[in-house]
PDB file of N, CA and C in Angstrom:
ATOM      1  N   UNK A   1      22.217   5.984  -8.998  1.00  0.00           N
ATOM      2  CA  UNK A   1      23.001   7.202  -9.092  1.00  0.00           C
ATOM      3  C   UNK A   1      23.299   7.689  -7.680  1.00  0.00           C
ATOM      4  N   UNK A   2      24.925   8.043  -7.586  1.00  0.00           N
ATOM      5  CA  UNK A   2      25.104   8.542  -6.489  1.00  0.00           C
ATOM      6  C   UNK A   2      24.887   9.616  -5.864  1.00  0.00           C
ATOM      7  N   UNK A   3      24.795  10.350  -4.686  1.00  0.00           N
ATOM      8  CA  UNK A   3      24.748  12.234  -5.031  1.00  0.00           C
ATOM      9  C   UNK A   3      25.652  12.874  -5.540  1.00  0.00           C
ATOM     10  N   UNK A   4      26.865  12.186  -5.643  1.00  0.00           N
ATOM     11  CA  UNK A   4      28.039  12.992  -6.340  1.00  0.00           C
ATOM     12  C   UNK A   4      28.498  12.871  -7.784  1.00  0.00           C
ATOM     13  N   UNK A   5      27.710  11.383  -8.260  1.00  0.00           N
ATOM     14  CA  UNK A   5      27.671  11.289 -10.032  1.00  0.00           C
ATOM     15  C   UNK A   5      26.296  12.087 -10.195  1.00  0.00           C
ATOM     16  N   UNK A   6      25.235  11.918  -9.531  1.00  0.00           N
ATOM     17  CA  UNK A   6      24.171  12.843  -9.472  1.00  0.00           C
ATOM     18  C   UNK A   6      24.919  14.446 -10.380  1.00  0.00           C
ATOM     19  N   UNK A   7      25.741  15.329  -9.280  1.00  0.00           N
ATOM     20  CA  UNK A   7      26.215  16.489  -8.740  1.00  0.00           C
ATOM     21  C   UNK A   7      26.813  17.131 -10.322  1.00  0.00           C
ATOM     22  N   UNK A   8      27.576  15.768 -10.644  1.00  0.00           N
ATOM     23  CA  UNK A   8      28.238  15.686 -11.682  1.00  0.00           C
ATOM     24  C   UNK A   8      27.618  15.784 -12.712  1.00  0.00           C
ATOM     25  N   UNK A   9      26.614  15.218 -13.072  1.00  0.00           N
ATOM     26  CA  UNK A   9      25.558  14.833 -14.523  1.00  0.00           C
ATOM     27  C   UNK A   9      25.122  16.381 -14.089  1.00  0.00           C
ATOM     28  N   UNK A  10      24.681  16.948 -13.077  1.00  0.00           N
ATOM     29  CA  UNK A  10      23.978  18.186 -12.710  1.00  0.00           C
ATOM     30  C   UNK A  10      24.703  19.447 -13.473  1.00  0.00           C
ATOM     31  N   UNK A  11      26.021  18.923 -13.347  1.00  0.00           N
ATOM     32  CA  UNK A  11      26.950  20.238 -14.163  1.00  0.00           C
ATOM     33  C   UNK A  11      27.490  19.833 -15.312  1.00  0.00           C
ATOM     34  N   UNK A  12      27.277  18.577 -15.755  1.00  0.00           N
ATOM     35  CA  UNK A  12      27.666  18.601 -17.600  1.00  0.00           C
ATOM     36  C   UNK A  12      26.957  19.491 -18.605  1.00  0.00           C
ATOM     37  N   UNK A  13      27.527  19.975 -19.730  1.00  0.00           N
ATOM     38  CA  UNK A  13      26.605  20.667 -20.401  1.00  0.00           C
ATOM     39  C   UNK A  13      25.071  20.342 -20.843  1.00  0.00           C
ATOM     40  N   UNK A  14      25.198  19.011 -21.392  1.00  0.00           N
ATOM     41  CA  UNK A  14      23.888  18.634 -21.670  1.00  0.00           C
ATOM     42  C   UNK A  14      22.834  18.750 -20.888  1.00  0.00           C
ATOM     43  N   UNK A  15      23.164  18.421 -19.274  1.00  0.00           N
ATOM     44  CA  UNK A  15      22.276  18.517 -18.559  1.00  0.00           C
ATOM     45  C   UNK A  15      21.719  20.023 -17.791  1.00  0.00           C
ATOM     46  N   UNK A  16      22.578  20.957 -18.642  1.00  0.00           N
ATOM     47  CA  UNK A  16      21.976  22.496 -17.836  1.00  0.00           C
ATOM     48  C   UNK A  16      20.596  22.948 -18.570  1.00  0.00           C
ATOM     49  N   UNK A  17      19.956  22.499 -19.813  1.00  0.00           N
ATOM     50  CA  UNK A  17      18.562  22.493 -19.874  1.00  0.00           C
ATOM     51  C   UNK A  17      17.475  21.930 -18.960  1.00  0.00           C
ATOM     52  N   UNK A  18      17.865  20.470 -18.695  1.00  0.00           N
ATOM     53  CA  UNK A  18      17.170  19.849 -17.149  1.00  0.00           C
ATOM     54  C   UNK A  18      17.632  20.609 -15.941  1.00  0.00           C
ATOM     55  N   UNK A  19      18.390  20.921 -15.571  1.00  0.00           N
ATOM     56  CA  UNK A  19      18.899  21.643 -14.293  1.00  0.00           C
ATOM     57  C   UNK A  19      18.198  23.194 -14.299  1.00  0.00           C
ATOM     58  N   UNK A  20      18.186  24.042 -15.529  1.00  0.00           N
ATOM     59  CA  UNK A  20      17.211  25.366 -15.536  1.00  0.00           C
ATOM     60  C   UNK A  20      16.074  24.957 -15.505  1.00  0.00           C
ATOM     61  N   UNK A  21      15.446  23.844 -15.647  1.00  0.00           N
ATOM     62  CA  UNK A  21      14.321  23.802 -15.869  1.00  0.00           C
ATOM     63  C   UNK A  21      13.843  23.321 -14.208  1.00  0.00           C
ATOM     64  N   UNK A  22      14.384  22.433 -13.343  1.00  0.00           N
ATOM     65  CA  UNK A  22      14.526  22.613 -12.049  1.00  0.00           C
ATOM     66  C   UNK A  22      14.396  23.539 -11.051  1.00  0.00           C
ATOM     67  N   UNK A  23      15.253  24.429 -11.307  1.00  0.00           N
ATOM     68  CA  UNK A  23      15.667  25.794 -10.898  1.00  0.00           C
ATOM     69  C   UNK A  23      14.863  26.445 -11.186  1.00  0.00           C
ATOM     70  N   UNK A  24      13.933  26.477 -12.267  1.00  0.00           N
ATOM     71  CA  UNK A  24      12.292  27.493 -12.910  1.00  0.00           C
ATOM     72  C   UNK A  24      11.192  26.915 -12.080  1.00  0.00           C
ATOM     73  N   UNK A  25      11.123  25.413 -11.891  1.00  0.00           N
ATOM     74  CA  UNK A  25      10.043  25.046 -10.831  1.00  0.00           C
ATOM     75  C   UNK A  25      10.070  25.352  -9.404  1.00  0.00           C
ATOM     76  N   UNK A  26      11.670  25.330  -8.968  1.00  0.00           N
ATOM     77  CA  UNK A  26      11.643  25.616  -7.279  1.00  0.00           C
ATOM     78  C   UNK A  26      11.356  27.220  -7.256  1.00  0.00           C
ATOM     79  N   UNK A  27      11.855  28.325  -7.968  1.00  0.00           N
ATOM     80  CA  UNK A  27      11.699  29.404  -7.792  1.00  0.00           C
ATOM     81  C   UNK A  27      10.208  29.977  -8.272  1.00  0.00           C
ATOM     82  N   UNK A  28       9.214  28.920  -9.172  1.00  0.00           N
ATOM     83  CA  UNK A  28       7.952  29.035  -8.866  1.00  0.00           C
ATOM     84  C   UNK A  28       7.020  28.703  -7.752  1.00  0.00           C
ATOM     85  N   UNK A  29       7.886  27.851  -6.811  1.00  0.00           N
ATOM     86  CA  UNK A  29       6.932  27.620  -5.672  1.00  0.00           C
ATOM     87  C   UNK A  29       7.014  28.923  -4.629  1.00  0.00           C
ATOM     88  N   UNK A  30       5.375  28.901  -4.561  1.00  0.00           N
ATOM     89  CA  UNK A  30       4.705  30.049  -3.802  1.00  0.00           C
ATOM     90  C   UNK A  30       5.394  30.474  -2.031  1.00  0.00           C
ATOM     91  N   UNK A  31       5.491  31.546  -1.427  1.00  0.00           N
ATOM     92  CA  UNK A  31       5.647  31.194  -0.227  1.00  0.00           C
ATOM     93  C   UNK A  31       4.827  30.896   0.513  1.00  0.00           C
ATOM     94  N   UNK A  32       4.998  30.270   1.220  1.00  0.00           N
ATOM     95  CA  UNK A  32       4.061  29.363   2.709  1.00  0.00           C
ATOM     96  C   UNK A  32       3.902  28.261   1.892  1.00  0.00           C
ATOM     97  N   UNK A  33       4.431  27.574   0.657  1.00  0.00           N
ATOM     98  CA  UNK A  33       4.016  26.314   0.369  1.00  0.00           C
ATOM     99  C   UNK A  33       5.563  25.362  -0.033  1.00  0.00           C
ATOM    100  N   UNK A  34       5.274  24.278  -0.268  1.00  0.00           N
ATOM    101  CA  UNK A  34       6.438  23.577  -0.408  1.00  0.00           C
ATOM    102  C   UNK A  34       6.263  22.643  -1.733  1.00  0.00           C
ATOM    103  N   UNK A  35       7.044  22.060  -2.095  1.00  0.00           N
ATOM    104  CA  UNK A  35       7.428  21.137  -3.639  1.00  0.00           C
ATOM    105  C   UNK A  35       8.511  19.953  -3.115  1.00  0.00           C
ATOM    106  N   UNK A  36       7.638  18.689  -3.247  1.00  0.00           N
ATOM    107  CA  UNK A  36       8.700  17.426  -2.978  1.00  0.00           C
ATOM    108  C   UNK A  36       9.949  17.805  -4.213  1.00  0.00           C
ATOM    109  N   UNK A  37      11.123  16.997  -4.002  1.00  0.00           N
ATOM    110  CA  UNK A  37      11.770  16.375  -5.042  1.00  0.00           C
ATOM    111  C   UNK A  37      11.679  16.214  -6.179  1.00  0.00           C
ATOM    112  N   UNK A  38      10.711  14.806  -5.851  1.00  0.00           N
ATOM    113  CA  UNK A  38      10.112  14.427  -7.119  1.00  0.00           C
ATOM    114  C   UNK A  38       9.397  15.556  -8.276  1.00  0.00           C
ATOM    115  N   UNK A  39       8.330  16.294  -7.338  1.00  0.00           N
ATOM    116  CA  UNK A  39       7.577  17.460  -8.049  1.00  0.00           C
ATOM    117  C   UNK A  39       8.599  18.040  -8.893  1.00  0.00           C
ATOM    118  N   UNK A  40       9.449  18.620  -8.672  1.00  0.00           N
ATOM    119  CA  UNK A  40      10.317  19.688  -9.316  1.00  0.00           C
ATOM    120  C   UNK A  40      11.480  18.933 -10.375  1.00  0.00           C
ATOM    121  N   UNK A  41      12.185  17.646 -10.451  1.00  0.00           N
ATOM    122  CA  UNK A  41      12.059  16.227 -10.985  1.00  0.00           C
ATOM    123  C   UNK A  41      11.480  15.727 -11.083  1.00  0.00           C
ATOM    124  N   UNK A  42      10.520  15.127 -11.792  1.00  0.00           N
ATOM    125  CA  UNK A  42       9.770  13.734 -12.374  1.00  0.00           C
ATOM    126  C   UNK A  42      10.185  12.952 -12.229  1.00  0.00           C
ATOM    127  N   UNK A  43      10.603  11.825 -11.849  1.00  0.00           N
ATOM    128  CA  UNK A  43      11.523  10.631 -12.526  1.00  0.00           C
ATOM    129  C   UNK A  43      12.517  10.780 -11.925  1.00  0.00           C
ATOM    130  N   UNK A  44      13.082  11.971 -11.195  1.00  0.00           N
ATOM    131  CA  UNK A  44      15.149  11.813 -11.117  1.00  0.00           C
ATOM    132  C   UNK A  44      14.897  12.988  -9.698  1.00  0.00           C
ATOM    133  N   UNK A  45      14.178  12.510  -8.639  1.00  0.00           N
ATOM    134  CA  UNK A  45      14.171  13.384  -7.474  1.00  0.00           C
ATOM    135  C   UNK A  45      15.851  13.824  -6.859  1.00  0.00           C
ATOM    136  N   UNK A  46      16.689  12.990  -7.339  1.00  0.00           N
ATOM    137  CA  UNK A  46      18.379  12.670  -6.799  1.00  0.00           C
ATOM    138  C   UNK A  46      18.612  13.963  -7.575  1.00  0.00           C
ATOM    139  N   UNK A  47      18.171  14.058  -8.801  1.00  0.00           N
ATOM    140  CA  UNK A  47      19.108  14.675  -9.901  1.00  0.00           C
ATOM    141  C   UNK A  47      18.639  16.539  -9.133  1.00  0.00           C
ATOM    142  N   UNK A  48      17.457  16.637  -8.517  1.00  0.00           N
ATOM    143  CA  UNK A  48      16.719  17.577  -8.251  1.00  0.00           C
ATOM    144  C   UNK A  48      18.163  17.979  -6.716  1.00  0.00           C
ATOM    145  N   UNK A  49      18.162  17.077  -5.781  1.00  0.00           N
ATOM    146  CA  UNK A  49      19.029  17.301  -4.834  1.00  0.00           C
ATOM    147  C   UNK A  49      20.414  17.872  -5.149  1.00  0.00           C
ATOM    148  N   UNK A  50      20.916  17.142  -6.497  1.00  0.00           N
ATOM    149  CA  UNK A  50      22.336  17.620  -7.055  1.00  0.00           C
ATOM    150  C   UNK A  50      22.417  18.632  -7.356  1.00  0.00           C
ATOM    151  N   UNK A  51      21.754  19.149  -8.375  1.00  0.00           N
ATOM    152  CA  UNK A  51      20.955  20.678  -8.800  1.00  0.00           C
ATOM    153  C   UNK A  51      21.300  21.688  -7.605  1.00  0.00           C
ATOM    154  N   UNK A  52      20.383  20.566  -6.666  1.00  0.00           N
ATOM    155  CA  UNK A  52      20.267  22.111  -5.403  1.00  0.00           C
ATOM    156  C   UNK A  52      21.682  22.454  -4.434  1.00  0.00           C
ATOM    157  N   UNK A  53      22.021  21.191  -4.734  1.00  0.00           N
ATOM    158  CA  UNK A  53      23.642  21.090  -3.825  1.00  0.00           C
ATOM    159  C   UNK A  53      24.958  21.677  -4.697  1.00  0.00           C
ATOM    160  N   UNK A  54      24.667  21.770  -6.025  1.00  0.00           N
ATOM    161  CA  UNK A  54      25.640  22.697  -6.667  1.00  0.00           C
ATOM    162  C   UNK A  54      24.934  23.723  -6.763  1.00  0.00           C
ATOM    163  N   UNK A  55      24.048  24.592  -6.759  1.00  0.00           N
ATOM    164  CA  UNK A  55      24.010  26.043  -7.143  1.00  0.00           C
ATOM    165  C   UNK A  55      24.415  26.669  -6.035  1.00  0.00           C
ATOM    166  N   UNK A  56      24.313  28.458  -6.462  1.00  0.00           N
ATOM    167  CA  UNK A  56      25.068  29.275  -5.647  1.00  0.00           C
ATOM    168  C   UNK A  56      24.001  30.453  -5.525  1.00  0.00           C
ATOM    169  N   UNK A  57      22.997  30.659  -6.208  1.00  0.00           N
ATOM    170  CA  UNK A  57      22.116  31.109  -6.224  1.00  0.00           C
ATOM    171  C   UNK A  57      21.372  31.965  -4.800  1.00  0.00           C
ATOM    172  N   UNK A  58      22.059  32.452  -3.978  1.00  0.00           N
ATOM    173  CA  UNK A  58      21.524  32.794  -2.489  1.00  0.00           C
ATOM    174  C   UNK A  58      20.223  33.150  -2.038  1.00  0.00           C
ATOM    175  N   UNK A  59      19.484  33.503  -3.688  1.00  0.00           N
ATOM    176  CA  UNK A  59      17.726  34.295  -3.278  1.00  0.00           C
ATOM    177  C   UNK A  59      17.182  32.822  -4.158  1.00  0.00           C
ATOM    178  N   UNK A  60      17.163  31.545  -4.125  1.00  0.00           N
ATOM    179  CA  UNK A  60      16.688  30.366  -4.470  1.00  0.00           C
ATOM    180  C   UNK A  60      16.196  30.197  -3.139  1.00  0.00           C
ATOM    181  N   UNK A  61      14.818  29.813  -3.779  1.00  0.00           N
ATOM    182  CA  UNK A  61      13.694  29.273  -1.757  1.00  0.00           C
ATOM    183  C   UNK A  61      14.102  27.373  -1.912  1.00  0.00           C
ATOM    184  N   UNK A  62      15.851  27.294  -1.479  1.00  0.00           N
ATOM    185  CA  UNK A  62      16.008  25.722  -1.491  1.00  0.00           C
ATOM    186  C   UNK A  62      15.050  25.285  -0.412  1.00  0.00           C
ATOM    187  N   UNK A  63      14.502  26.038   0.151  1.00  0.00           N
ATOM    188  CA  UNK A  63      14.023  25.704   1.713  1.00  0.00           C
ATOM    189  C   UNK A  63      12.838  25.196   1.402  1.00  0.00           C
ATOM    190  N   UNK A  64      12.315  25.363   0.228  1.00  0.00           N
ATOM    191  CA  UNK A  64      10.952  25.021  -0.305  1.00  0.00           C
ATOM    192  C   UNK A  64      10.820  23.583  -0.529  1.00  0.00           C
ATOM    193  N   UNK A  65      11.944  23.026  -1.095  1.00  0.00           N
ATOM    194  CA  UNK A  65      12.137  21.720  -1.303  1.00  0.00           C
ATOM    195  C   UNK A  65      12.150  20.692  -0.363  1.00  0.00           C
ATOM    196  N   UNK A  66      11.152  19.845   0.172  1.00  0.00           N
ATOM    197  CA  UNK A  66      11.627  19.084   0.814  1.00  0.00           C
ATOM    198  C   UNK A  66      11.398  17.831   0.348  1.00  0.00           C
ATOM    199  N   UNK A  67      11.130  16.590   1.247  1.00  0.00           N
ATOM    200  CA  UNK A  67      10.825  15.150   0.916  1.00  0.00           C
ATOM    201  C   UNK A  67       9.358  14.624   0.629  1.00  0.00           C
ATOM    202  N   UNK A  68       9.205  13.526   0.279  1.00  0.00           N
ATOM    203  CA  UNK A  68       7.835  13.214  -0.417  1.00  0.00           C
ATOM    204  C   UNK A  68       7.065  12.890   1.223  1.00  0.00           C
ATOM    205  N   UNK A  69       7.386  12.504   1.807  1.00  0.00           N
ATOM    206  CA  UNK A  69       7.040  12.199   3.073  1.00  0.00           C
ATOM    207  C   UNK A  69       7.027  13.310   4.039  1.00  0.00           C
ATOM    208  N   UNK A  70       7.299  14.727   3.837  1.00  0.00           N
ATOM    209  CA  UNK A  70       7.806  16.219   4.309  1.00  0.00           C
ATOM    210  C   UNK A  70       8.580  15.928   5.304  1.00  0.00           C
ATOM    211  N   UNK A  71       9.352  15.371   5.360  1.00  0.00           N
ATOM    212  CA  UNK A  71      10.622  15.557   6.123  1.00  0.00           C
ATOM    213  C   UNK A  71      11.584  16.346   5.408  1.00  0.00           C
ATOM    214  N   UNK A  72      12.573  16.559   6.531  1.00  0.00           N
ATOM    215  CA  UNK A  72      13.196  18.186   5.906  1.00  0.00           C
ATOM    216  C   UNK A  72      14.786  17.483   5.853  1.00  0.00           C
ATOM    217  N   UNK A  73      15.472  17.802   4.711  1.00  0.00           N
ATOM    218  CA  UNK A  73      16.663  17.239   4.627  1.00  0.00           C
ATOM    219  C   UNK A  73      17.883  18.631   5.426  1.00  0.00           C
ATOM    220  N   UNK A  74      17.474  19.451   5.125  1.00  0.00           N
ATOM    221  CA  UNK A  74      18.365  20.801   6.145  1.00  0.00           C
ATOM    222  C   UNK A  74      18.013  20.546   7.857  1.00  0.00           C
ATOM    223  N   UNK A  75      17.021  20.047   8.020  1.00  0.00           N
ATOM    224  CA  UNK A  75      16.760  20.158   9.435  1.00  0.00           C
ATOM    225  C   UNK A  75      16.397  21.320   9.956  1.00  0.00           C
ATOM    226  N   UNK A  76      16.992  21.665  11.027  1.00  0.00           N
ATOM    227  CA  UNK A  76      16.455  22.878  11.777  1.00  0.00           C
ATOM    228  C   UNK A  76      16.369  24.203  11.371  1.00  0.00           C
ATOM    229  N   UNK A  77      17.638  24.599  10.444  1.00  0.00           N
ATOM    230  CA  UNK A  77      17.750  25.670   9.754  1.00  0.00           C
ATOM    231  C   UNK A  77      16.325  26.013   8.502  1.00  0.00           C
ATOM    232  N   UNK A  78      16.210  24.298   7.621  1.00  0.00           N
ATOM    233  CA  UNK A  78      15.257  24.564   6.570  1.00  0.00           C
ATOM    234  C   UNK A  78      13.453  25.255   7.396  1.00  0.00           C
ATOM    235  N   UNK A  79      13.451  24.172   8.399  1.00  0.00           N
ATOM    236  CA  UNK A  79      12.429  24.289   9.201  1.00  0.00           C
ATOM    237  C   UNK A  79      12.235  26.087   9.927  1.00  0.00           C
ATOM    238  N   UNK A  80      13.034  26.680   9.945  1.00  0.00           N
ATOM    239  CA  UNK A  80      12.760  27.845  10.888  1.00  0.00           C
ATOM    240  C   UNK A  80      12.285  28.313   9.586  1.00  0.00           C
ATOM    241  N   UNK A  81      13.069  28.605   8.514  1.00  0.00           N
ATOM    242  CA  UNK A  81      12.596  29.632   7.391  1.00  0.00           C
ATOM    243  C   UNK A  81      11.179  28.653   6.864  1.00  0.00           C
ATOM    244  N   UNK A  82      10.911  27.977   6.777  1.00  0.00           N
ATOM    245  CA  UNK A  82       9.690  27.606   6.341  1.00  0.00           C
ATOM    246  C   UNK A  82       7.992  28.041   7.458  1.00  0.00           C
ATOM    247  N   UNK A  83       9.099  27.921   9.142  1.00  0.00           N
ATOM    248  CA  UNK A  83       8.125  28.243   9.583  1.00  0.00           C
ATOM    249  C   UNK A  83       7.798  30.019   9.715  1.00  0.00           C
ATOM    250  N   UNK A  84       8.857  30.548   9.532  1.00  0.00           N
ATOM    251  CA  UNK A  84       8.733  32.440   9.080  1.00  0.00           C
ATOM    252  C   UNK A  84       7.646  32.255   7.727  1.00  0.00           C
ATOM    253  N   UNK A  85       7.483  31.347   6.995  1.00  0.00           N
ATOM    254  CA  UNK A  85       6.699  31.810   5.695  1.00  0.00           C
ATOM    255  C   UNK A  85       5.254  31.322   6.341  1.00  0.00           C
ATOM    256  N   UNK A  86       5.031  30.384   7.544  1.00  0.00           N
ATOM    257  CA  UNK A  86       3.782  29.943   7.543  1.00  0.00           C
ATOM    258  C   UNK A  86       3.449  28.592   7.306  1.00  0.00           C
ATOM    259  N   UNK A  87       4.536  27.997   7.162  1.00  0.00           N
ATOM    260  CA  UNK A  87       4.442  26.736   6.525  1.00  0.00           C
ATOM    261  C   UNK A  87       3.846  25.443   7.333  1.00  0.00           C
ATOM    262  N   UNK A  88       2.503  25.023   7.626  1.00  0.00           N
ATOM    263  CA  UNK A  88       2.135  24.175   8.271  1.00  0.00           C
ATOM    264  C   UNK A  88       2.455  23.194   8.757  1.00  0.00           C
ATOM    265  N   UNK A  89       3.250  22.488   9.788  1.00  0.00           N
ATOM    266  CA  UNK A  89       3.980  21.354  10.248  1.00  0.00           C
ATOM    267  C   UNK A  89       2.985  20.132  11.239  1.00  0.00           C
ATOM    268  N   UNK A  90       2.933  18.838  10.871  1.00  0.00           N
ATOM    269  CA  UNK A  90       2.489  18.013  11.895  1.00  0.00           C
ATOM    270  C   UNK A  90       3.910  17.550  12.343  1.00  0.00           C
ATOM    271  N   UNK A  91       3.998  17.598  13.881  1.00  0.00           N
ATOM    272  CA  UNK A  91       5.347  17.166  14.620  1.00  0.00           C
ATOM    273  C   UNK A  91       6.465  17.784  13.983  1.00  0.00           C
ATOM    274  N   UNK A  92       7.195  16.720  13.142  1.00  0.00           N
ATOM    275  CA  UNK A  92       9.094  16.675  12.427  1.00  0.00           C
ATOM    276  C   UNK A  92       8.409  17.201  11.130  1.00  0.00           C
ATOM    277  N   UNK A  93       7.781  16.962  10.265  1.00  0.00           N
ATOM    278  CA  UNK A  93       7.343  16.982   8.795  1.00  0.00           C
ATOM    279  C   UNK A  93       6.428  18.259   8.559  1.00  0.00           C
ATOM    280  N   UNK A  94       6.628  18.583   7.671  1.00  0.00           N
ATOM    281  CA  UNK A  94       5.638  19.512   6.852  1.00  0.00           C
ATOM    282  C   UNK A  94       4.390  19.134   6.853  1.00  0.00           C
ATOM    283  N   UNK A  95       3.201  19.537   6.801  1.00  0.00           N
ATOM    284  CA  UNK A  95       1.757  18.744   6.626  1.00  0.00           C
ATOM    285  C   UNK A  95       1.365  18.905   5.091  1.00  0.00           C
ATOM    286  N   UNK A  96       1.699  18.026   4.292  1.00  0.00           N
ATOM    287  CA  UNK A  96       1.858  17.805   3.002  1.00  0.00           C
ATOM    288  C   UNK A  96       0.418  18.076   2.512  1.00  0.00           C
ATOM    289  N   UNK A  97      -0.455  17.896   3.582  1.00  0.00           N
ATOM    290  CA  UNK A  97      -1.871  17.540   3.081  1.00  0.00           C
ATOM    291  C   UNK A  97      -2.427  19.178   2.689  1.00  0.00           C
ATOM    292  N   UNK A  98      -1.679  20.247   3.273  1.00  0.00           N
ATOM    293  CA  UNK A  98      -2.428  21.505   3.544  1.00  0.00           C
ATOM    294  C   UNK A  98      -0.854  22.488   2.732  1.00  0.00           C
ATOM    295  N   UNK A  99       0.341  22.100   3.224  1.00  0.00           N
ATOM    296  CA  UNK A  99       1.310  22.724   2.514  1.00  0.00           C
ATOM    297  C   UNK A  99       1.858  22.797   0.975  1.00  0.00           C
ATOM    298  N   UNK A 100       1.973  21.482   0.522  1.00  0.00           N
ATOM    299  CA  UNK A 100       1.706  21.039  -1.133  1.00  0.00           C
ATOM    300  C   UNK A 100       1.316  22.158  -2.122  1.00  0.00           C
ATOM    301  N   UNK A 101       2.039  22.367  -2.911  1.00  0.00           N
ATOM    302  CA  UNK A 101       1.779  23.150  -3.740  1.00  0.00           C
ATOM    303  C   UNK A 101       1.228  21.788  -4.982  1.00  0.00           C
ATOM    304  N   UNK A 102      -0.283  22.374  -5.692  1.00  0.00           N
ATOM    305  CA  UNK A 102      -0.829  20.778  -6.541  1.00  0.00           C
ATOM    306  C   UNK A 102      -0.703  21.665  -7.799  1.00  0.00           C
ATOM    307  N   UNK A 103       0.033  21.032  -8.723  1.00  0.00           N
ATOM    308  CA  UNK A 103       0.342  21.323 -10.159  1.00  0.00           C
ATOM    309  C   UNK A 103      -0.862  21.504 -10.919  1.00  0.00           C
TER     310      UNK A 103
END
């Protein structure tokens, strides 16, 4: 799946039960902590990115979301607001080991 058939499946009707249900996990993650992809998707971390790349939502913590490896797909911008919440960093990455929000 591409990010833009992703983007697409993200806004068909069928799929706005999976997509709220997305959108209910990122806006449960705590501040000062973070949620891979995958976490907030099971199975369809892409479908989780599409989600986040079509909404419009302006008080959504997208910033919460990052990679399974905590690398930050916003870069510098995601990184400043994560580091205003506290968010623990080794070097480029998040420190997954201490930031992780565990289900």
């Amino acid at each position: 799946m591409t990010a833009e058939s992703g983007r697409r499946a993200a806004l068909r009707p069928e799929s706005d039960r999976r997509a709220a249900e997305i959108l209910d996990r990122i806006r449960a993650v705590p501040e000062g902590f973070v949620r891979t992809y995958g976490d907030v998707s099971p199975g369809a971390p892409r479908l989780a990115g599409a989600v986040l790349s079509a909404n419009e939502d302006l008080d959504l913590p997208w910033y919460r979301i990052v990679r399974a490896d905590g690398s930050l797909a916003k870069g510098r911008r995601q990184r400043r607001l994560l580091l205003a919440e506290g968010v623990p960093f080794r070097g480029e990455r998040v420190d997954m080991k201490v930031a992780r929000v565990p289900w």
